[in-house]
Protein backbone atom coordinates (compact mmCIF):
# COMPACT_ATOMS: atom_id res chain seq x y z
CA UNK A 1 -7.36 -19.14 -60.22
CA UNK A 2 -4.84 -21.54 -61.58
CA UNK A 3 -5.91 -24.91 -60.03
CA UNK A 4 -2.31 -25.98 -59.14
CA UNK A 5 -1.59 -22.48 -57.40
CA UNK A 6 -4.73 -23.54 -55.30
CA UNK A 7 -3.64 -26.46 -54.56
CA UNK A 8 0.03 -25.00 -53.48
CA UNK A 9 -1.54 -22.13 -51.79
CA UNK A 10 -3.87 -24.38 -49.89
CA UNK A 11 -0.56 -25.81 -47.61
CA UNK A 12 -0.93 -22.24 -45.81
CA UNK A 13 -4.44 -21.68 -44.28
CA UNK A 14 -3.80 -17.86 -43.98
CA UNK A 15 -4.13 -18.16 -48.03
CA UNK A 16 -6.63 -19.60 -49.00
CA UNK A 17 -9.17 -18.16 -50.61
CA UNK A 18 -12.51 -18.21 -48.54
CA UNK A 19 -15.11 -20.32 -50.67
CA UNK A 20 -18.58 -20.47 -49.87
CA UNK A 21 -19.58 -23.45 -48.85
CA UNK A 22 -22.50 -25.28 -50.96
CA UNK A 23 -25.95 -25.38 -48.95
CA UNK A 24 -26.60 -28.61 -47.90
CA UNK A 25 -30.30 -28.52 -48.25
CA UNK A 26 -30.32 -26.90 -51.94
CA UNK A 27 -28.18 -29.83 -52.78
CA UNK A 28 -30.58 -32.30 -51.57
CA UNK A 29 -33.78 -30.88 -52.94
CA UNK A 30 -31.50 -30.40 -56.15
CA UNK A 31 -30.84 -33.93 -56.47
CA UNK A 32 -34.03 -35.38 -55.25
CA UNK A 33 -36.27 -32.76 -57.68
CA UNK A 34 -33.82 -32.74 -60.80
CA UNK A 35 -31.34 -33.73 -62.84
CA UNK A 36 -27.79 -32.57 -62.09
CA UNK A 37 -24.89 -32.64 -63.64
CA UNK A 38 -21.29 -33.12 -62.38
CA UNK A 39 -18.53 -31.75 -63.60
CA UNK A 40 -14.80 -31.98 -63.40
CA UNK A 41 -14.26 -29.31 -65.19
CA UNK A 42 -14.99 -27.16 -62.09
CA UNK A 43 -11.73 -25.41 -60.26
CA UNK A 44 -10.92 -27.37 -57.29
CA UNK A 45 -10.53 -24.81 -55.02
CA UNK A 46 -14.56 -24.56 -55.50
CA UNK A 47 -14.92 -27.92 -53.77
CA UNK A 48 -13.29 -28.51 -50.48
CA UNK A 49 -12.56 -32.08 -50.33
CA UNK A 50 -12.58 -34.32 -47.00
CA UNK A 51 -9.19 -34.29 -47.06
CA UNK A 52 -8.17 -30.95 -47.32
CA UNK A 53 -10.62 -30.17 -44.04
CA UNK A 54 -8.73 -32.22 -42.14
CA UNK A 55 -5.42 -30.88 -43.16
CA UNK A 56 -6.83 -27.66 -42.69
CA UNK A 57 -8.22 -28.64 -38.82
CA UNK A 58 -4.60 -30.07 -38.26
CA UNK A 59 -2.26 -26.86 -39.72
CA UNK A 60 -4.95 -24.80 -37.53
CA UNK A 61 -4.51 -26.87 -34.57
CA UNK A 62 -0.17 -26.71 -35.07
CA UNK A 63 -0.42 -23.26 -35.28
CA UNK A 64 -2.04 -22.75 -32.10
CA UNK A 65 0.23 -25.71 -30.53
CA UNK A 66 3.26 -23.28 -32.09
CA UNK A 67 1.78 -20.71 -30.74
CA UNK A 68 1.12 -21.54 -27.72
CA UNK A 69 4.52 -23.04 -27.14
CA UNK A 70 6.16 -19.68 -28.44
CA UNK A 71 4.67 -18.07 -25.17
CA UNK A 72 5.55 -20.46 -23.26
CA UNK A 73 9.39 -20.60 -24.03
CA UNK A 74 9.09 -16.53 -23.67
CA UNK A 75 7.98 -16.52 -20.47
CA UNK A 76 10.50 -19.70 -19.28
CA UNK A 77 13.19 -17.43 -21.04
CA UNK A 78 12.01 -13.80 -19.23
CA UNK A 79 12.12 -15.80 -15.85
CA UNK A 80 15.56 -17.68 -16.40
CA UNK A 81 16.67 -13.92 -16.90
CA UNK A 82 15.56 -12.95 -13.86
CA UNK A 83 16.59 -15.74 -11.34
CA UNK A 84 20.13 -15.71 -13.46
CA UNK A 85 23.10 -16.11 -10.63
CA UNK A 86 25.33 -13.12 -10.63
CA UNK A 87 27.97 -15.52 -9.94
CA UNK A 88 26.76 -18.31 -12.40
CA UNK A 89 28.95 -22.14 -12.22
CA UNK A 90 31.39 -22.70 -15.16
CA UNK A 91 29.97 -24.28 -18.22
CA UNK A 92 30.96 -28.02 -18.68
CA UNK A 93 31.43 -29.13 -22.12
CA UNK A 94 30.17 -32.87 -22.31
CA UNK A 95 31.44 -34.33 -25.45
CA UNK A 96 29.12 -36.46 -27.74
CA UNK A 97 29.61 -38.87 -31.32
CA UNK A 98 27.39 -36.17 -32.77
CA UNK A 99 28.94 -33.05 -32.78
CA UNK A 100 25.52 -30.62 -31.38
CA UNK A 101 25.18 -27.11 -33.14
CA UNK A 102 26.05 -24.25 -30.94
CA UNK A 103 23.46 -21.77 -31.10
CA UNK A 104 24.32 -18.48 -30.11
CA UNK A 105 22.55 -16.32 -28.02
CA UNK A 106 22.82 -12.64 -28.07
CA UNK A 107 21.95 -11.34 -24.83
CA UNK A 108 19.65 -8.85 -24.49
CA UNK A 109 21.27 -5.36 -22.50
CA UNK A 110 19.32 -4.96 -19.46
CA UNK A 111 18.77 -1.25 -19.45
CA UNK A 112 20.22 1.22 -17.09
CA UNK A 113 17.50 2.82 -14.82
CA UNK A 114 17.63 6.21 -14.90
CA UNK A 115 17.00 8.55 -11.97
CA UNK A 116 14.62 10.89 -11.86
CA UNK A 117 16.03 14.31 -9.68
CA UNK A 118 13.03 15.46 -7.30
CA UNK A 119 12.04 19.08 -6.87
CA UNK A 120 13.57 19.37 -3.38
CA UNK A 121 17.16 17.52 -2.91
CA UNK A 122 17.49 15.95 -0.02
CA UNK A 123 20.39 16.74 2.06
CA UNK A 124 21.69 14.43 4.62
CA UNK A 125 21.87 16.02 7.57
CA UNK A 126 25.87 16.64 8.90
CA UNK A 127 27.67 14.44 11.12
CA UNK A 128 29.00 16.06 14.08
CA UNK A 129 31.83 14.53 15.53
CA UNK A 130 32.46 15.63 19.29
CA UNK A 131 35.40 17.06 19.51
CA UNK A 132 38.53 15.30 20.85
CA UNK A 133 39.40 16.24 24.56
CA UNK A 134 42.86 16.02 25.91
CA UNK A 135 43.36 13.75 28.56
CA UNK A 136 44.59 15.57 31.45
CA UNK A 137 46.26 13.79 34.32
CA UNK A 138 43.56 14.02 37.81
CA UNK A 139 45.71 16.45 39.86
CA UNK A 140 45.05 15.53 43.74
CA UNK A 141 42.83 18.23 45.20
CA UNK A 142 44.95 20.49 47.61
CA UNK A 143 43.18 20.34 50.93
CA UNK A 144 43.43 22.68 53.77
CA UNK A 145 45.27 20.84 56.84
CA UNK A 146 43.12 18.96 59.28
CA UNK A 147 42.63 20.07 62.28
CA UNK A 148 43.01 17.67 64.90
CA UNK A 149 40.12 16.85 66.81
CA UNK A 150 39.42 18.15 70.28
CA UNK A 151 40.59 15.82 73.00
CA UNK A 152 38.05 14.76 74.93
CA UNK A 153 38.67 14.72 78.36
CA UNK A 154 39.19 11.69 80.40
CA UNK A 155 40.20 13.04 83.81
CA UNK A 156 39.27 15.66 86.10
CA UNK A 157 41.77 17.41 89.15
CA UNK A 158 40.97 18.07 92.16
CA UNK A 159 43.77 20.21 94.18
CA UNK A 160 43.72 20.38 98.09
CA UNK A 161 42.59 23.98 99.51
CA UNK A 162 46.35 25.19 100.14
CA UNK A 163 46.99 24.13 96.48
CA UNK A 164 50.31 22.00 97.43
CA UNK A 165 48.73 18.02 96.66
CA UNK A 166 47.11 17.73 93.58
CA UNK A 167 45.52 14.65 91.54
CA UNK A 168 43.57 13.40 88.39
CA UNK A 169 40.33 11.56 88.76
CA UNK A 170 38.68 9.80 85.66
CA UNK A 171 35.71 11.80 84.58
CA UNK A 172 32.00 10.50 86.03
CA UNK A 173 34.01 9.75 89.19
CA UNK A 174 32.67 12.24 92.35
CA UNK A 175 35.08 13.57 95.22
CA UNK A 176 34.09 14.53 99.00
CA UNK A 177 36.55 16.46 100.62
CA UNK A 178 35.86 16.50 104.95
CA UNK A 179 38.23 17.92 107.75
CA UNK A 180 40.62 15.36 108.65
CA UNK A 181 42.48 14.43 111.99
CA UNK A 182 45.12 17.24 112.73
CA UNK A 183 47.38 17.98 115.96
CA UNK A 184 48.50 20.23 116.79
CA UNK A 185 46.04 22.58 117.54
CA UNK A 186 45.55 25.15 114.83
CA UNK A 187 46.42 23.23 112.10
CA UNK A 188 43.04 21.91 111.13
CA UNK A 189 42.95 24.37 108.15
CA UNK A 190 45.44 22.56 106.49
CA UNK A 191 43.74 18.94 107.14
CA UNK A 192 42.02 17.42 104.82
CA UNK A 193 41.07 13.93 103.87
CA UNK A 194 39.45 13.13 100.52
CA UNK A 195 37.27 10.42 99.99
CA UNK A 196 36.76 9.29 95.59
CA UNK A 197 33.68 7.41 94.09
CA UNK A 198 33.57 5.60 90.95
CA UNK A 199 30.90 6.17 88.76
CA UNK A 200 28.50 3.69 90.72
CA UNK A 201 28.87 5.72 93.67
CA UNK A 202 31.09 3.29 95.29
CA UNK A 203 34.15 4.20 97.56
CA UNK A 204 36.94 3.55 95.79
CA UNK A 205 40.08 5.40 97.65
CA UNK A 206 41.02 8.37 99.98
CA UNK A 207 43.62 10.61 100.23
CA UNK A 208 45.15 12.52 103.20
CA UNK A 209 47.37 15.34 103.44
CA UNK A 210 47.43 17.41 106.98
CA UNK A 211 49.37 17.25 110.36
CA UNK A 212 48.37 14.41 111.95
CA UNK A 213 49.64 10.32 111.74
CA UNK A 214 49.36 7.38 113.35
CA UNK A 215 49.26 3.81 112.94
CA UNK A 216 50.35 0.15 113.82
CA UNK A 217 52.15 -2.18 112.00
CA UNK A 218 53.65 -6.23 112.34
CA UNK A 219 55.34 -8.80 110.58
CA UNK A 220 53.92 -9.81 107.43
CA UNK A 221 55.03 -12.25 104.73
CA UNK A 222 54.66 -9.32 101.37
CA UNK A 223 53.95 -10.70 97.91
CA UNK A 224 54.28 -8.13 95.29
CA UNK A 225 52.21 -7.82 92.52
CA UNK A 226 52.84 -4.83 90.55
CA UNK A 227 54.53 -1.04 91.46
CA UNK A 228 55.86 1.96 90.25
CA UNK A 229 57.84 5.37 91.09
CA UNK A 230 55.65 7.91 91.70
CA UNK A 231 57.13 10.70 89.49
CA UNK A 232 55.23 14.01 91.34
CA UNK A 233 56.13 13.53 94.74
CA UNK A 234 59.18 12.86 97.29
CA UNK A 235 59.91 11.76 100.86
CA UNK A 236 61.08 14.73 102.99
CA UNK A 237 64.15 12.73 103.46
CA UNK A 238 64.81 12.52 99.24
CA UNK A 239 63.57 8.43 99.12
CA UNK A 240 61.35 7.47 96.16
CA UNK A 241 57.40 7.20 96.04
CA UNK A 242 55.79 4.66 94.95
CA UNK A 243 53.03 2.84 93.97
CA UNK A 244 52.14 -0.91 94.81
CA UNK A 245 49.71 -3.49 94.72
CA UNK A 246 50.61 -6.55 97.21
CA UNK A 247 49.08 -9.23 99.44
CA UNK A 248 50.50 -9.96 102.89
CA UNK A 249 50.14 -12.55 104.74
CA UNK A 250 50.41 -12.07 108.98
CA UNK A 251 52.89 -13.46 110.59
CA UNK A 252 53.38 -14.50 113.73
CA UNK A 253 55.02 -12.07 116.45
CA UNK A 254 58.00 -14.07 118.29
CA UNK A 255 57.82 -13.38 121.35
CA UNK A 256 61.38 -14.20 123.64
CA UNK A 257 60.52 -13.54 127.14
CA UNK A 258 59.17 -16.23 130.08
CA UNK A 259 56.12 -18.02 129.52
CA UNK A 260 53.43 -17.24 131.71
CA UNK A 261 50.23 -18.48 132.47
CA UNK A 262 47.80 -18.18 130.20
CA UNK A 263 49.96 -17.31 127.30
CA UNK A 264 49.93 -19.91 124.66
CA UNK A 265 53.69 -21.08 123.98
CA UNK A 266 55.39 -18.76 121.09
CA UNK A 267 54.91 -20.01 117.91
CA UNK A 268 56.27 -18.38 114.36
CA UNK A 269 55.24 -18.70 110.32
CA UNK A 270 52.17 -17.72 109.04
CA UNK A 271 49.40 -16.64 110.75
CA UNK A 272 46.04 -18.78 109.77
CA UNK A 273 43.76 -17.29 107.73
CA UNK A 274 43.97 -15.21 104.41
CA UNK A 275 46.13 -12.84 103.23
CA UNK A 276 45.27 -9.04 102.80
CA UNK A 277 45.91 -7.10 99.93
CA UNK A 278 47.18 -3.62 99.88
CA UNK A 279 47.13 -1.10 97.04
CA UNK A 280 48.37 2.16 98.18
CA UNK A 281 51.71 4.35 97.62
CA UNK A 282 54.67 4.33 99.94
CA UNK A 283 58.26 5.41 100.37
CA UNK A 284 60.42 2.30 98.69
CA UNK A 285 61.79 1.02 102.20
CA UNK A 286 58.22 0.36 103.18
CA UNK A 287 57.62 -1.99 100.13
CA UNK A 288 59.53 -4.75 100.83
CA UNK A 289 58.70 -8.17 99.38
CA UNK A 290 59.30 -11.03 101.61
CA UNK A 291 58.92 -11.68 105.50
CA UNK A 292 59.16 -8.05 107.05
CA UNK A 293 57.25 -5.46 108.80
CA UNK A 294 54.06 -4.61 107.24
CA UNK A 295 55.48 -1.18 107.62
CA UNK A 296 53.20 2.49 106.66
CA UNK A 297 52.04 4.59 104.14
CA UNK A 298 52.43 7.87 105.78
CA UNK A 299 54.73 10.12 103.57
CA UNK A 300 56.59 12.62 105.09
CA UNK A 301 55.89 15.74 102.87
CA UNK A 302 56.80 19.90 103.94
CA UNK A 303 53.44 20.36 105.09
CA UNK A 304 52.93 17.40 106.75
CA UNK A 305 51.65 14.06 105.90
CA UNK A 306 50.23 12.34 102.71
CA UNK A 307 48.71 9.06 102.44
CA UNK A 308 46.60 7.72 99.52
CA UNK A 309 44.80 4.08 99.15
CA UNK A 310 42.25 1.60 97.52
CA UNK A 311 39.59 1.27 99.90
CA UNK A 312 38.29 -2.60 99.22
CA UNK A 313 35.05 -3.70 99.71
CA UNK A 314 34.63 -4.21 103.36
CA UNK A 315 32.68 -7.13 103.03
CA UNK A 316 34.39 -9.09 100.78
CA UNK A 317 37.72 -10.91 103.42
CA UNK A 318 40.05 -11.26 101.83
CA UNK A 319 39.31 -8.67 98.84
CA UNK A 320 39.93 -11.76 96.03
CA UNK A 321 39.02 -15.19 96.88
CA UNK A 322 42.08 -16.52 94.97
CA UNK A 323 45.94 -14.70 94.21
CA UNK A 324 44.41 -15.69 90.64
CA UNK A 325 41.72 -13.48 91.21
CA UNK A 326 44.03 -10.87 92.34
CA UNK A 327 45.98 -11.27 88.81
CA UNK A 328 42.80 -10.87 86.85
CA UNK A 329 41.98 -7.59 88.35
CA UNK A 330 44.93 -6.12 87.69
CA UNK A 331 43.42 -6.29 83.76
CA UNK A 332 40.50 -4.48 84.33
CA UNK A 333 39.41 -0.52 83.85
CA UNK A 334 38.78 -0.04 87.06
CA UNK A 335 42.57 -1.30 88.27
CA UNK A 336 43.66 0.92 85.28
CA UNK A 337 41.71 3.76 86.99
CA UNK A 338 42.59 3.93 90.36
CA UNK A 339 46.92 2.88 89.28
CA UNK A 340 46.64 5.97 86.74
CA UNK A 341 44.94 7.98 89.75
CA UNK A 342 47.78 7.01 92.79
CA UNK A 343 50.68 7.44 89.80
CA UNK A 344 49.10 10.98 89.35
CA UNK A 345 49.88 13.00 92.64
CA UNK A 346 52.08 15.55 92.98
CA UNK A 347 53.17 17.85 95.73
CA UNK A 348 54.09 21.51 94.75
């Protein structure tokens, strides 16, 4: 080979001609037994010179160092790809003395994936909508009418044998009905008095009605507390029944005639010692208020007499311990009671 075209062919270590390289130790037993002779006259692509070696070791060693940054700026330039911004910032052009070439890069398409159709299509399973319901406006329910409930009662009657005097008791009260007084002779039939218990068992009242009266009466200062007309029943002589609830106090009897001895000299006003109180009913002229005669309670009815009262604990004088007392009776059940029982007579 042309010794220049060595030499320019020896720049590129892919071309150069491998050359056997001398022995080392034929050399030195060459030299050392014989005579040799050198010669220039020998290609120099024979002989690899010190020189050349290293060039060689160095082009060898930029190749790799080419190499080697070739994969690296492949791999910087696949990942840059990848972590690209879909929404990438705006270039900014910075302007230098030294105008920089603008090297253009062509993009590489990034290829459309294609899809591969399975055996079986899948087919998304329907939506089912529910369907729309009118609203309808809630129409009241038409109810049957309610019966009213069933009183329960609250009284009981009790009517006299010869059904004319009648009355209402409150229910758990108890009656006992007993021959009464009567006169004349013949008439005890018709006589009857009526004793009523509350629901203790106390005595609370009585009620007459037969031929027979008596009775007392004397001056007595009447306080009134409460009355009423009696609606079921009337005097013989047309006056007014009614009921009443009163305290009297006694009064002295004047007394006009001579003194004699032993009689104590006439006094008048009230007589000592507490008043009495009276619930009963009573023709209106007998149920006076003020200083008058204490009066009766007989009624005069066709088949003789009626007379109906509170019967007080015997006990107890006076009845209330104060007119206060009296007043706060008159709110309780049991005055209720016994007022709705007098109000309720009635003579047919």
């Amino acid at each position: 080979m042309d010794p220049i075209k060595n030499q320019i062919s020896a720049i590129d270590p892919l071309t150069i001609d491998p050359v056997a390289e001398p022995n080392g130790e034929e050399a030195l037993h060459k030299i050392l037994s014989g005579t040799t002779v050198f010669s220039d006259s020998r290609p120099l692509a024979a002989v690899t010179s010190l020189e050349q070696r290293r060039r060689r070791k160095a082009q060898v060693a930029g190749g790799l160092l080419l190499g080697a940054a070739a994969v690296t700026a492949g791999i910087l330039v696949a990942s840059s790809f990848e972590t690209i911004s879909s929404n990438p910032m705006p270039a900014v052009t910075i302007p230098t003395s030294t105008p920089t070439p603008t090297v253009s890069v062509t993009p590489t398409p990034t290829p459309t994936p294609s899809v591969t159709p399975t055996a079986t299509p899948t087919v998304a399973a329907p939506v089912t909508t529910p369907p729309v319901v009118p609203t309808v406006p809630a129409v009241a329910p038409t109810l049957a009418p309610t019966q009213p409930p069933v009183p329960v009662a609250t009284s009981q009657t009790f009517t006299f044998p010869d059904g004319h005097l009648s009355f209402t008791y409150p229910v758990g009260w108890s009656i006992r009905a007993e021959q009464g007084p009567f006169d004349p002779p013949g008439t005890a039939e018709a006589s009857r008095i009526v004793t009523v218990f509350d629901a203790t068992g106390a005595e609370v009242a009585r009620v007459f009605n037969g031929y027979y009266a008596d009775g007392t009466a004397g001056t007595v200062d009447r306080t009134i507390l409460d009355r009423a007309v009696v609606p079921g029943v009337r005097d013989n002589s047309g006056e007014l029944v009614e009921f009443g609830f009163s305290s009297d106090q006694a009064q002295y009897i004047p007394y006009d005639g001579p003194p004699y001895e032993g009689m104590p000299s006439p006094r008048s006003g009230p007589v000592e010692g507490p008043p009495t109180y009276i619930m009963d009913v009573r023709t209106t002229s007998q149920l006076q208020a003020g200083v008058s005669s204490s009066g009766t309670n007989q009624v005069r009815v066709p088949n003789g007499i009626m007379s109906a009262y509170v019967m007080f604990d015997i006990n107890k004088n006076p009845a209330f311990a104060t007119p206060e007392a009296a007043k706060a009776w008159m709110g309780s059940t049991q005055y209720a009671q016994l007022k709705s029982m007098l109000l309720s007579l009635s003579y047919k």
